[in-house]
Protein backbone atom coordinates (compact mmCIF):
# COMPACT_ATOMS: atom_id res chain seq x y z
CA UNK A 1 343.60 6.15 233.35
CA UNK A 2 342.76 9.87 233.74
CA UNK A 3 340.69 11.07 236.99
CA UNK A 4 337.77 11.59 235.16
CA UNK A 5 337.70 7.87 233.64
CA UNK A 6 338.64 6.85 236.63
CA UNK A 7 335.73 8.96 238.47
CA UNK A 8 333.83 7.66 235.89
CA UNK A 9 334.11 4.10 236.47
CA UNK A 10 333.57 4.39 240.02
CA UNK A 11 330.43 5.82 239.30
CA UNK A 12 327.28 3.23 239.98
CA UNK A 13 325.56 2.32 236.60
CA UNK A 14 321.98 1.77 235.88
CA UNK A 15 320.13 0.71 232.88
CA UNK A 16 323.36 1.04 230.93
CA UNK A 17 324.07 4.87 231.84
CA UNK A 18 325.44 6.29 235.24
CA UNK A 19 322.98 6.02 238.17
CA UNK A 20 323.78 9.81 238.28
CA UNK A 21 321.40 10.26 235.29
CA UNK A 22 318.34 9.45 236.52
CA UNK A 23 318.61 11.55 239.54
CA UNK A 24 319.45 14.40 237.53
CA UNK A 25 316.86 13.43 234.85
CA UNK A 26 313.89 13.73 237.93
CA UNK A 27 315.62 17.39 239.37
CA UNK A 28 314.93 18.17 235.97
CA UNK A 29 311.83 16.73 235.39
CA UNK A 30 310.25 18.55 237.87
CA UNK A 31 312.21 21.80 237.68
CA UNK A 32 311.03 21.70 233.95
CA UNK A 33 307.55 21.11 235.34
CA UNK A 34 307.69 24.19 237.41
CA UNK A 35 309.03 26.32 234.47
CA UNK A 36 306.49 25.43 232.29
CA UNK A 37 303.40 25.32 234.66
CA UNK A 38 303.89 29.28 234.91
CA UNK A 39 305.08 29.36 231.04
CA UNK A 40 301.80 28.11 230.49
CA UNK A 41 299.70 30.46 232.21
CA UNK A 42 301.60 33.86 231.75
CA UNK A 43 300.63 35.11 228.56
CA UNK A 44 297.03 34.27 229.24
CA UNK A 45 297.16 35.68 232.79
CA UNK A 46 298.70 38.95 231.30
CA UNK A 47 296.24 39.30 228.47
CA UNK A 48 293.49 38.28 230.11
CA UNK A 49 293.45 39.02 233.43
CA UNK A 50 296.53 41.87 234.56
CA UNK A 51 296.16 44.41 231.43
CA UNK A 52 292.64 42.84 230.56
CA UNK A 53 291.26 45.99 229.58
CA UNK A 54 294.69 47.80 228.15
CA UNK A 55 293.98 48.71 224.30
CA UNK A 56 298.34 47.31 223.78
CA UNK A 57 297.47 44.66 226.36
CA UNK A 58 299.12 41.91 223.51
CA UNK A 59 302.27 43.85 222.98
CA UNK A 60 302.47 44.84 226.56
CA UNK A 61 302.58 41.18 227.81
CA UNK A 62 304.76 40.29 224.70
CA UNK A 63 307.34 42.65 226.40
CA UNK A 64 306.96 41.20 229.75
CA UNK A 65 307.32 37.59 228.41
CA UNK A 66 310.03 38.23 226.15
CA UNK A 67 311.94 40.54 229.04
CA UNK A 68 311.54 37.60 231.45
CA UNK A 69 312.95 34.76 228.82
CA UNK A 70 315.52 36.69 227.63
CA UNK A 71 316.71 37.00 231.16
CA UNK A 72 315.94 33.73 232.30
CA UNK A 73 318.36 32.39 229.48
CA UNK A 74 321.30 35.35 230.40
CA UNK A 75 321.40 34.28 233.84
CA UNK A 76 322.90 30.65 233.28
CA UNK A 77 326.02 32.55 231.54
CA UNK A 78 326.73 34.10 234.84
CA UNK A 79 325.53 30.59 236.92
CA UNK A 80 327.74 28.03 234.46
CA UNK A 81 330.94 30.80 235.52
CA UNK A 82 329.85 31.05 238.96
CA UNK A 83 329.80 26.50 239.24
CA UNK A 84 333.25 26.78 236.99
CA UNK A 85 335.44 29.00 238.76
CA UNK A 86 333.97 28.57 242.30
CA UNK A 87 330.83 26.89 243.57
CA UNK A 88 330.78 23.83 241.83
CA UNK A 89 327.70 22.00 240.26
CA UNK A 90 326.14 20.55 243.65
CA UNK A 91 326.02 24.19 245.15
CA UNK A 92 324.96 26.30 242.19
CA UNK A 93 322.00 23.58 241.45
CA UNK A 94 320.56 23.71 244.91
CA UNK A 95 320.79 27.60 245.90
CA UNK A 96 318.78 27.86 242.55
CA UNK A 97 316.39 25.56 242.77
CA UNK A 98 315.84 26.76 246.07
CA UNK A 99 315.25 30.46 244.93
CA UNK A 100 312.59 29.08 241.96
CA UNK A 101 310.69 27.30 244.35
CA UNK A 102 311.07 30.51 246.51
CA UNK A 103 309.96 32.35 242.93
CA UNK A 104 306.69 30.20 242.35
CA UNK A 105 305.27 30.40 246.06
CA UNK A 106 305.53 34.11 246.04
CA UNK A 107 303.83 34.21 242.52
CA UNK A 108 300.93 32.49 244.42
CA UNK A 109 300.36 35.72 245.96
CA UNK A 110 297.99 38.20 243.88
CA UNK A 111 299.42 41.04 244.19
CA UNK A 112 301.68 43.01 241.54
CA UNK A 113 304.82 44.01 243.42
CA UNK A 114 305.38 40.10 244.26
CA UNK A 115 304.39 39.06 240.55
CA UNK A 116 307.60 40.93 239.57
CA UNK A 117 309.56 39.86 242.40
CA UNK A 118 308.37 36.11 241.81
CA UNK A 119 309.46 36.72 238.40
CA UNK A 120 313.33 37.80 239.24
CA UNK A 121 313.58 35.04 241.95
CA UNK A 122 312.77 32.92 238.61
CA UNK A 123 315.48 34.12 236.95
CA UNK A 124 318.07 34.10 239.44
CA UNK A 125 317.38 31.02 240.53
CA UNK A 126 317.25 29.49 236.51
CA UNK A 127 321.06 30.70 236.37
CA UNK A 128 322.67 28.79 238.80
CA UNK A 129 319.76 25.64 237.99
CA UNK A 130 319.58 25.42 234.66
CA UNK A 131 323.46 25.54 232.56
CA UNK A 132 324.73 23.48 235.89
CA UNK A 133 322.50 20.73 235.44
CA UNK A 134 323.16 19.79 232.08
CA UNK A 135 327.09 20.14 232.43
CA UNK A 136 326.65 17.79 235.26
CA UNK A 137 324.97 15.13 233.16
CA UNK A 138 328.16 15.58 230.63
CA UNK A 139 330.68 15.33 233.32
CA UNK A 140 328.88 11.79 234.22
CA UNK A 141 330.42 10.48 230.56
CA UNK A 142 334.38 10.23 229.51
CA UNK A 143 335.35 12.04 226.85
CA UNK A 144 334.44 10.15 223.55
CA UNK A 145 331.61 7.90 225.05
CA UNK A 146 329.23 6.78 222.70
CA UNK A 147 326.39 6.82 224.78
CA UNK A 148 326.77 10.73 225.86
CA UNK A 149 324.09 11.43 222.89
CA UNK A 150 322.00 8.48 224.15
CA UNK A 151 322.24 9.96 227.63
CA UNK A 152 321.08 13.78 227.11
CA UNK A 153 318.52 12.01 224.56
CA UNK A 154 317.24 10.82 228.25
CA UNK A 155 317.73 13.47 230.04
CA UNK A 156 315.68 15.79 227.54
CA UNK A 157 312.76 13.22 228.00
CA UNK A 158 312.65 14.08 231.72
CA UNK A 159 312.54 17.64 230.18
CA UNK A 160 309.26 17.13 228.70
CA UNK A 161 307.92 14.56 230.92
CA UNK A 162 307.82 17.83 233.11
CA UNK A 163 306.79 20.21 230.24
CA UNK A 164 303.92 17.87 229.46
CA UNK A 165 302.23 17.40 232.28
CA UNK A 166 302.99 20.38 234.06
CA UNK A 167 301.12 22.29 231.37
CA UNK A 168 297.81 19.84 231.76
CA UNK A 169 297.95 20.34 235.48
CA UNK A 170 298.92 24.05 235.87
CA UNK A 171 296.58 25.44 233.44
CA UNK A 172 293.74 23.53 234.45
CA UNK A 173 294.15 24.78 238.11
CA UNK A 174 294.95 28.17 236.46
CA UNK A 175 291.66 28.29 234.22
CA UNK A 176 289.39 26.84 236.63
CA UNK A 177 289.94 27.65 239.86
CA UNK A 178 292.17 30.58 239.90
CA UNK A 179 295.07 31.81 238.26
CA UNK A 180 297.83 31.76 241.25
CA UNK A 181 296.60 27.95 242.47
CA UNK A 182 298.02 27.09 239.15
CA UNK A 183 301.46 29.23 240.09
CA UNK A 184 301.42 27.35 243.64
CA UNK A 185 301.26 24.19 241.75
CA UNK A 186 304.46 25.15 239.88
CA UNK A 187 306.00 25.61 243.44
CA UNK A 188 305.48 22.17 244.21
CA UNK A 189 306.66 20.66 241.76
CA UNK A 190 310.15 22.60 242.06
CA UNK A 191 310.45 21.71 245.27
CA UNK A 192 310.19 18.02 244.59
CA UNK A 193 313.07 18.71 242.04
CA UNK A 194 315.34 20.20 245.13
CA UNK A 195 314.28 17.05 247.16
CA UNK A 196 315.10 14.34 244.09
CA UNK A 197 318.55 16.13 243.81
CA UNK A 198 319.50 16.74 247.51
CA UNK A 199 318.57 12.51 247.83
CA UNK A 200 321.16 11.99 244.89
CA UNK A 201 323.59 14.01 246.45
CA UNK A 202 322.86 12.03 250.29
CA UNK A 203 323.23 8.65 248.24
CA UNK A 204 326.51 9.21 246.66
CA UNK A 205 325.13 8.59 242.86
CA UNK A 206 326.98 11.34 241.40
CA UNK A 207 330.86 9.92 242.74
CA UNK A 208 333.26 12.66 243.37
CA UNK A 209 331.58 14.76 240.88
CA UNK A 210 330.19 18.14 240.89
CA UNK A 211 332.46 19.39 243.54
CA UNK A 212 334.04 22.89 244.13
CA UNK A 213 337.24 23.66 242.03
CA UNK A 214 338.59 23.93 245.89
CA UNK A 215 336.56 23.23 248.19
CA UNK A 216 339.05 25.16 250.97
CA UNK A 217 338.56 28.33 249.91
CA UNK A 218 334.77 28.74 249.86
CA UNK A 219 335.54 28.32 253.70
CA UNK A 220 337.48 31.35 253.54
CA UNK A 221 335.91 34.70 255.62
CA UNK A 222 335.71 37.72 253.25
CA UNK A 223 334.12 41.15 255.14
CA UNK A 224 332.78 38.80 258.16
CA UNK A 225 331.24 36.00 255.83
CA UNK A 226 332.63 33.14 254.19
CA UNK A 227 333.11 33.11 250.44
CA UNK A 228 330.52 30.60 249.99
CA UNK A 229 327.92 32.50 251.78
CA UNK A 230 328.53 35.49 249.30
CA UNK A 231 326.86 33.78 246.69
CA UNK A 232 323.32 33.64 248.42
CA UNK A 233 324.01 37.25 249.30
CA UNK A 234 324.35 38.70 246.47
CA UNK A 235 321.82 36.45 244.84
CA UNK A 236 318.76 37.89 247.19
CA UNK A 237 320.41 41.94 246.29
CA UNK A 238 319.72 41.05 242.75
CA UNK A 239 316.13 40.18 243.01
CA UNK A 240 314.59 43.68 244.14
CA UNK A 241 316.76 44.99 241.07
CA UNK A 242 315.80 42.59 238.49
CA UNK A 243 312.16 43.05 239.79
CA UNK A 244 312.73 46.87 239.00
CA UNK A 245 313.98 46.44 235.23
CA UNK A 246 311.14 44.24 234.34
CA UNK A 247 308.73 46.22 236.26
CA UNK A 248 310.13 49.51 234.79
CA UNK A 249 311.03 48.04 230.70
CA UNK A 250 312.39 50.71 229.20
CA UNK A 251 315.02 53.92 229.57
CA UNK A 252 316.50 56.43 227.13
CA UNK A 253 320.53 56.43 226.72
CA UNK A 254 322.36 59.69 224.69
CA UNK A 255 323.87 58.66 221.85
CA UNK A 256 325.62 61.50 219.88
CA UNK A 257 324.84 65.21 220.66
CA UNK A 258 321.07 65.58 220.80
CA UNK A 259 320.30 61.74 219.41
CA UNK A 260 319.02 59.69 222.21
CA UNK A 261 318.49 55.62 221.93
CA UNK A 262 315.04 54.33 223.78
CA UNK A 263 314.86 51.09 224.45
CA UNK A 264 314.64 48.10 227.30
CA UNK A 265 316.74 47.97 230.06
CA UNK A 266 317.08 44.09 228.99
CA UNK A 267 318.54 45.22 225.63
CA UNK A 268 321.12 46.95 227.24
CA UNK A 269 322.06 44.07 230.05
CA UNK A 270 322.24 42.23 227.03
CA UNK A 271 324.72 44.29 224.89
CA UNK A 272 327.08 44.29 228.55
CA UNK A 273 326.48 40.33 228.51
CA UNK A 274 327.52 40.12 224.89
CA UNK A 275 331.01 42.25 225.42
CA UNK A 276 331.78 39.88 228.64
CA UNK A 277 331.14 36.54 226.78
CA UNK A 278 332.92 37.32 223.36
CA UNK A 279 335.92 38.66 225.81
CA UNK A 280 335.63 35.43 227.39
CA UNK A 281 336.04 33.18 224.76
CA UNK A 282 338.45 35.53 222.50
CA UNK A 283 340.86 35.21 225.91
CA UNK A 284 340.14 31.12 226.17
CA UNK A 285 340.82 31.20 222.17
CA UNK A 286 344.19 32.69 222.83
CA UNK A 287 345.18 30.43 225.24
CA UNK A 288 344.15 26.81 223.57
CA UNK A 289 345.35 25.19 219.97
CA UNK A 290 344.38 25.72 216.83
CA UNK A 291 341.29 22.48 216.55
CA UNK A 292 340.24 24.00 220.42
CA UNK A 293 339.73 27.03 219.00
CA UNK A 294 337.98 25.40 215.96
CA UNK A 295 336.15 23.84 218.19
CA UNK A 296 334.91 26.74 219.91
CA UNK A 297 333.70 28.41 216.62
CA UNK A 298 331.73 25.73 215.95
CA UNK A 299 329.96 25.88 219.55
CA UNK A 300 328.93 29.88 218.63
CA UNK A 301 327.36 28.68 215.34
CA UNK A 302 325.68 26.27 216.84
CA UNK A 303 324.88 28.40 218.66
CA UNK A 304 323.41 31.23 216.47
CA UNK A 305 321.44 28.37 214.32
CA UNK A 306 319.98 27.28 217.92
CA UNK A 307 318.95 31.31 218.28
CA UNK A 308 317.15 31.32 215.34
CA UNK A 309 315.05 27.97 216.23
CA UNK A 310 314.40 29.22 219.68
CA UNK A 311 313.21 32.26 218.43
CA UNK A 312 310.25 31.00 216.34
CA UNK A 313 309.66 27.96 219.02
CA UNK A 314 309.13 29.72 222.21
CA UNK A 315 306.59 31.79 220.29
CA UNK A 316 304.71 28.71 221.29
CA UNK A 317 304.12 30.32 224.94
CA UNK A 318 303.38 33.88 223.74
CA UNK A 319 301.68 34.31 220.01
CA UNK A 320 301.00 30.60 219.14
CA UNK A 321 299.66 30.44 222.90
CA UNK A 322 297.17 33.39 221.67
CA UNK A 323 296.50 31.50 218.61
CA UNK A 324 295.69 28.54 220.34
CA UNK A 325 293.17 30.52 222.35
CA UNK A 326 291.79 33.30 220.21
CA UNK A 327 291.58 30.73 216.59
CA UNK A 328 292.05 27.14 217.08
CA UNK A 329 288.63 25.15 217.47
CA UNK A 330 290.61 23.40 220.57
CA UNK A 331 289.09 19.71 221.79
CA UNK A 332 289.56 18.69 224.96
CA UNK A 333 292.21 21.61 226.42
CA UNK A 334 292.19 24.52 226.79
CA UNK A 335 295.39 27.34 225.40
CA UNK A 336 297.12 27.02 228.02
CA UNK A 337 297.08 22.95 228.47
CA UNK A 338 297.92 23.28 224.08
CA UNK A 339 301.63 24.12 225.83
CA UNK A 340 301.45 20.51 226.59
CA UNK A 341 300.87 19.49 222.99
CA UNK A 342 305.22 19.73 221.74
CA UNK A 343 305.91 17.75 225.00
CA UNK A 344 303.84 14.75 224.35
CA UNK A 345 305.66 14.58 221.23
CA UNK A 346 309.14 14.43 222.83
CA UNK A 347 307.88 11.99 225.21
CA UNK A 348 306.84 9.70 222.02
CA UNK A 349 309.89 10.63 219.83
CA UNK A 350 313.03 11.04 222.36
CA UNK A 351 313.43 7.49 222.89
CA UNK A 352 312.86 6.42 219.35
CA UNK A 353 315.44 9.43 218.37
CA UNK A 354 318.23 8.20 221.40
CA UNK A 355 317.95 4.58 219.42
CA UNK A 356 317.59 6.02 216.42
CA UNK A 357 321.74 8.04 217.28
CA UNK A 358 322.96 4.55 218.74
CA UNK A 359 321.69 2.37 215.49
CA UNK A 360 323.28 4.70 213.06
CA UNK A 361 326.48 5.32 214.70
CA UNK A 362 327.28 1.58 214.87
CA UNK A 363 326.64 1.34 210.92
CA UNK A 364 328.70 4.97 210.71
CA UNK A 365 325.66 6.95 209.12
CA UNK A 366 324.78 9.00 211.59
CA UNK A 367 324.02 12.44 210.09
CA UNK A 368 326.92 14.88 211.81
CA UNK A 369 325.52 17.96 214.27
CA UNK A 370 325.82 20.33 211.44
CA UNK A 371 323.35 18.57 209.31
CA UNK A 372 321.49 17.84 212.41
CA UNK A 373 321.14 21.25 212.49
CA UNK A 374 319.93 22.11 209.32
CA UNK A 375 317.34 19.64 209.36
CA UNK A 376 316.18 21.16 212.61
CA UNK A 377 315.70 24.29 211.10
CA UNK A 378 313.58 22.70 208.16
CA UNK A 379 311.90 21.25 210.01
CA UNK A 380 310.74 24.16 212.22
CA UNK A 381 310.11 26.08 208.60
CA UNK A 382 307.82 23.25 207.80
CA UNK A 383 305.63 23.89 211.29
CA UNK A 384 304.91 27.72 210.62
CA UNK A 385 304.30 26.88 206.87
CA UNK A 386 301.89 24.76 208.38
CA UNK A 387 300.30 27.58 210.80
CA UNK A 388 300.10 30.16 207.41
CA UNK A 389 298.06 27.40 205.38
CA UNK A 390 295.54 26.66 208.14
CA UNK A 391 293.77 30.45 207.39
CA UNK A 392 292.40 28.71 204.38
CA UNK A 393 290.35 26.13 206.51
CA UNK A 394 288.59 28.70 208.85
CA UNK A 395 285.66 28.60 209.84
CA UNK A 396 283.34 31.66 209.48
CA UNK A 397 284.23 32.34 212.97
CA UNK A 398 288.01 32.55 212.57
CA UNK A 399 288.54 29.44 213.88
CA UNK A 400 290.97 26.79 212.04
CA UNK A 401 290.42 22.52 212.87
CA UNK A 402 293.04 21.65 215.92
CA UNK A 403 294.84 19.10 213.66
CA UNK A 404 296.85 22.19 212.06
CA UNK A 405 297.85 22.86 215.45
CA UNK A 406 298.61 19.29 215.97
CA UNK A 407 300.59 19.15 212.92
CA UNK A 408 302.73 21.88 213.25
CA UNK A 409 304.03 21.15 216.88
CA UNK A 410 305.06 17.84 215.12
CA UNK A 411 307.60 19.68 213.20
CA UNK A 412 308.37 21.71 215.91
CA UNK A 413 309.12 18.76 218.21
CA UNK A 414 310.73 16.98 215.41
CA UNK A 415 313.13 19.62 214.94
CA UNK A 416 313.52 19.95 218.70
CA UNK A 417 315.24 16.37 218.88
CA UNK A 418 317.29 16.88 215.99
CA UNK A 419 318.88 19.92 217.29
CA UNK A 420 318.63 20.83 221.44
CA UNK A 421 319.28 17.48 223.12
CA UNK A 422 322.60 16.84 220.55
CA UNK A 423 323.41 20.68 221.00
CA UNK A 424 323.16 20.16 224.53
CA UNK A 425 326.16 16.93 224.45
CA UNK A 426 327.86 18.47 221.72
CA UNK A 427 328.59 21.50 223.50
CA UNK A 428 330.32 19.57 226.79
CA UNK A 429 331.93 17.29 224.39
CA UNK A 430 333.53 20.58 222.31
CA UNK A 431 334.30 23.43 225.17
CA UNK A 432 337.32 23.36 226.84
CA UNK A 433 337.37 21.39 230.23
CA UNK A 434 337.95 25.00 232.32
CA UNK A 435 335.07 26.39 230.13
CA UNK A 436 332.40 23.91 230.04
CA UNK A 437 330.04 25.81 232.42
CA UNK A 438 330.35 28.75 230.57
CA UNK A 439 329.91 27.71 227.56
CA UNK A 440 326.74 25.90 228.31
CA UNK A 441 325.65 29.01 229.65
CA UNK A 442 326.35 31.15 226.14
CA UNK A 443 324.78 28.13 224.64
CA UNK A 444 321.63 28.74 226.66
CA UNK A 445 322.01 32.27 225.73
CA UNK A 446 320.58 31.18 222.54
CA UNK A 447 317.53 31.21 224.26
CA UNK A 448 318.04 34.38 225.66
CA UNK A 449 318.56 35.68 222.15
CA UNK A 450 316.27 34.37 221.02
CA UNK A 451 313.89 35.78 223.29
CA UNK A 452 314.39 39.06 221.94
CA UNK A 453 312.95 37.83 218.48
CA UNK A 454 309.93 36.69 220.81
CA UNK A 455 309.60 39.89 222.11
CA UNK A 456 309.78 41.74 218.47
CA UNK A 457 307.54 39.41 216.74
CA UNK A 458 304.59 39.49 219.14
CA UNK A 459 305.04 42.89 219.22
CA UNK A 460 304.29 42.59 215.34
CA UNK A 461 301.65 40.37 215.46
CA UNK A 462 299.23 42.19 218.73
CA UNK A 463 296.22 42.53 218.14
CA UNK A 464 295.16 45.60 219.31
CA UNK A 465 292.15 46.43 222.10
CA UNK A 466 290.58 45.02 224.90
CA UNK A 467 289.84 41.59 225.75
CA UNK A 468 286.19 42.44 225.45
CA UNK A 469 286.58 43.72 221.76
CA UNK A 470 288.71 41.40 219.87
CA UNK A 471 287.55 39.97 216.35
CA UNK A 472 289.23 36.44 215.66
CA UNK A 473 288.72 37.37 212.54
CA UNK A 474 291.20 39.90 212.32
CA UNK A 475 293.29 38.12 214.60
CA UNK A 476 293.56 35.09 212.25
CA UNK A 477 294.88 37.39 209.01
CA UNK A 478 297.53 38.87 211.51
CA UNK A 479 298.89 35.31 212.85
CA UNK A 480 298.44 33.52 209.02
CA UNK A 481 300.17 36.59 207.41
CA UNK A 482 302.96 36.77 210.32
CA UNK A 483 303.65 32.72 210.18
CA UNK A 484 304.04 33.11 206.59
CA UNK A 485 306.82 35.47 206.82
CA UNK A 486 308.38 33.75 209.60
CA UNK A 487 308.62 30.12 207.47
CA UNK A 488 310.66 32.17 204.87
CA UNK A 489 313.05 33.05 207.41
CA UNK A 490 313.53 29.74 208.82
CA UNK A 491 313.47 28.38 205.58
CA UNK A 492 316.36 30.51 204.48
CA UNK A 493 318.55 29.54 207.51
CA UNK A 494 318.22 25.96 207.10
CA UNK A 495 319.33 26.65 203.61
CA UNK A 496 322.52 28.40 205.29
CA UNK A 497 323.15 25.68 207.44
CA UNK A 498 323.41 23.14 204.90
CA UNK A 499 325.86 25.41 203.17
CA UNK A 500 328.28 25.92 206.24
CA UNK A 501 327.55 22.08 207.26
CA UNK A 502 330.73 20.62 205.69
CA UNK A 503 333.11 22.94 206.75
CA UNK A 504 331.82 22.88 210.65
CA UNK A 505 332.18 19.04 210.44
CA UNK A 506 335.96 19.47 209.31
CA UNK A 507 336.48 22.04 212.32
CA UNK A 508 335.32 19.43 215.04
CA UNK A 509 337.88 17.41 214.65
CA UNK A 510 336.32 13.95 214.85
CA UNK A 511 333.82 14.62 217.18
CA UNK A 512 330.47 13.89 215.80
């Protein structure tokens, strides 16, 4: 018996699955439902309330929520490394969850220096949270479990358990009573998440799990502090600096004699983060076998298909969100509780879907991830198809019926479980044992990426001029004609992962 079946088995059960689980499933719940509390309001507090009167206010805030994403999906890279090579899971998850409840109390605060500061304590924190978390359910599960799938199919429920109410709660606060009671809300419920975890870790659920690679030399003193302590240290530098970029945007590099390059800071952090992680896993590549590195390829395009979903999804919290409020006759919510709307669905589905994996494998017809994938990505097509035919319904107001809202973040969220939650287990299940926090993070990278593609389309679909002068009208030709060209994309990349499906399944190497 290896030490991690053997750590595995000593590991209490519960309901079938590791006890371990459903501590980690309630951190997340209610880390999610801090994430997505702000999510919810930030694209309606920007438009409508911090660049109200700005004539670029969309494409403004569309730069601001796509710098912040893309960010708070580059950090985990650094935080999955950082758990890897020296903190371990238990430390990394608690100094950031500490530093995001930190990030949501100061966001209470109305006042623009801490908005930006609240914002980088957000993303520092989400690195060390978010990539750590998720390993940590995989390293609950031996190596060829069957119920690993079944297990992140949980875990992603407590995901959107989080992201659905959290949404309801948040933006009604937000709406009604004032924008930053709705950001103090968020606060709460992150520090509940610390608490739920911290009680895990006091009860002994999680085994011998989670632990430093050596635990000895964290203890070690480098320049008067120990090694462990540099962590935090460097962590609170950061945040003055990443409140800086994002306050700042944009700079202009030289390029070749008198051509000069203008563009976000973000872009270029991002160019640095893409050298480091292809040097990482070229150098992992050279040191494992031929199916490792196989397996490895497989994980960055997985990857890239995951980058492409992301980026038309999370439009759901920046143009969709705008949709929702400037030409959707909404019942019962308002645009920001409509963030809520994908989460229900999860809720309904990810259980169904988790029995759904477990039925099929035991008759051997469970699709494999690559097809997964591709059906994903259909899927997602389908929702934005959906979005482009509801102009034809409007009203002579601008506004479409709700159901085509309804009906679209079906697909979405139908996609959703066919790809992220089996990404998510594949991706432990493929990586390298020394490389599974990092890989995780370059798999949440994805999301990063894809932010940029957030940031670029809601810059092509603003509506231009002040809050007090839009026309839904012209508002709902923009969104119909922009959802229309996004479904083609989509479209065509599902059509490219069905192509490259086979030969990814051979390059797994039995792992489904």
């Amino acid at each position: 018996m290896t030490m991690n079946e053997a750590n595995a088995h000593e590991t209490p059960q519960l309901m079938g699955h590791p006890k371990g689980l459903f501590y980690l499933f309630f951190a997340e719940l209610w880390e999610r439902f801090s994430f997505y509390g702000m999510r919810a309001l930030l694209m309606v507090y920007m438009t409508e309330e911090v660049y109200r009167s700005l004539v670029e206010r969309d494409a403004i805030a569309s730069t601001i929520y796509a710098a912040y994403g893309a960010l708070v999906y580059a950090t985990p890279v650094i935080g999955g490394m950082l758990a890897d090579r020296l903190l371990g899971y238990r430390r990394a998850i608690l100094l950031g969850g500490i530093a995001m409840a930190l990030g949501h109390f100061v966001l209470a605060f109305d006042n623009q220096i801490c908005f930006f500061l609240a914002l980088a304590l957000l993303i520092v924190g989400n690195g060390l949270f978010k990539p750590n978390i998720s390993s940590f359910v995989g390293a609950l599960y031996i190596e060829g479990d069957k119920r690993r799938d079944s297990g992140f199919t949980i875990f992603y429920m407590g995901i959107n358990l989080g992201a659905f109410v959290a949404p309801l709660l948040c933006g009604w606060l937000g709406m009604a009573y004032g924008w930053h009671y709705g950001f103090g809300a968020a606060g709460i419920g992150m520090l509940a998440g610390v608490i739920v975890f911290q009680s895990g870790l006091k009860t002994g659920v999680f085994g011998s799990h989670g632990y430093a690679p050596d635990e000895a030399y964290l203890s070690k003193s480098v320049a008067g502090f120990r090694i462990k302590h540099w962590v935090p240290i460097i962590a609170t530098v950061l945040v003055p600096m990443i409140a800086v970029i994002m306050y700042y945007g944009e700079m202009t590099l030289p390029l070749l004699g008198t051509v000069h390059y203008e563009g976000q800071i973000v872009e270029y952090i991002f160019y640095a983060i893409l050298i480091v992680i292809l040097g990482v896993i070229f150098s992992t590549m050279a040191q494992v076998s031929r199916p490792e590195k196989e397996k490895l390829l497989v994980i960055v395009l997985l990857t890239m298909f995951m980058t492409m979903f992301w980026g038309g999804y999370e439009l759901s919290g920046s143009t969709l969100t705008l949709f929702a409020l400037r030409n959707v006759n909404l019942v019962g919510i308002n645009a920001s509780q409509a963030n809520s709307i994908t989460a229900l669905y999860i809720i309904a589905l990810a259980v169904p879907f988790s029995w759904i994996w477990v039925r099929l494998s035991k008759v051997k017809t469970n699709p494999f991830t690559p097809f997964k994938f591709a059906f994903g990505l259909l899927l997602l097509g389908g929702g934005f198809a959906v979005f482009a035919w509801s102009g034809s319904f409007a009203d002579e107001l601008g506004k479409v019926p709700m159901w085509f809202l309804l009906l679209g973040y079906l697909l979405f969220s139908t996609g959703e479980l066919f790809m992220s939650p089996v990404g998510l287990s594949k991706v432990t299940e493929l990586s390298p044992k020394k490389v599974v926090g990092f890989m995780m993070g370059v798999w949440f990278l994805s999301s990063a990426f894809a932010f940029r593609i957030v940031g670029a389309v809601g810059k092509l679909l603003a509506v231009g001029g002040a809050a007090e002068d839009a026309d839904p009208l012209v508002s709902l030709q923009i969104y119909t004609d922009g959802f229309e060209s996004i479904a083609f994309v989509v479209l065509s990349g599902a059509a490219l992962a069905f192509v490259l499906a086979p030969l990814m399944r051979k390059m797994m190497h039995g792992i489904h």
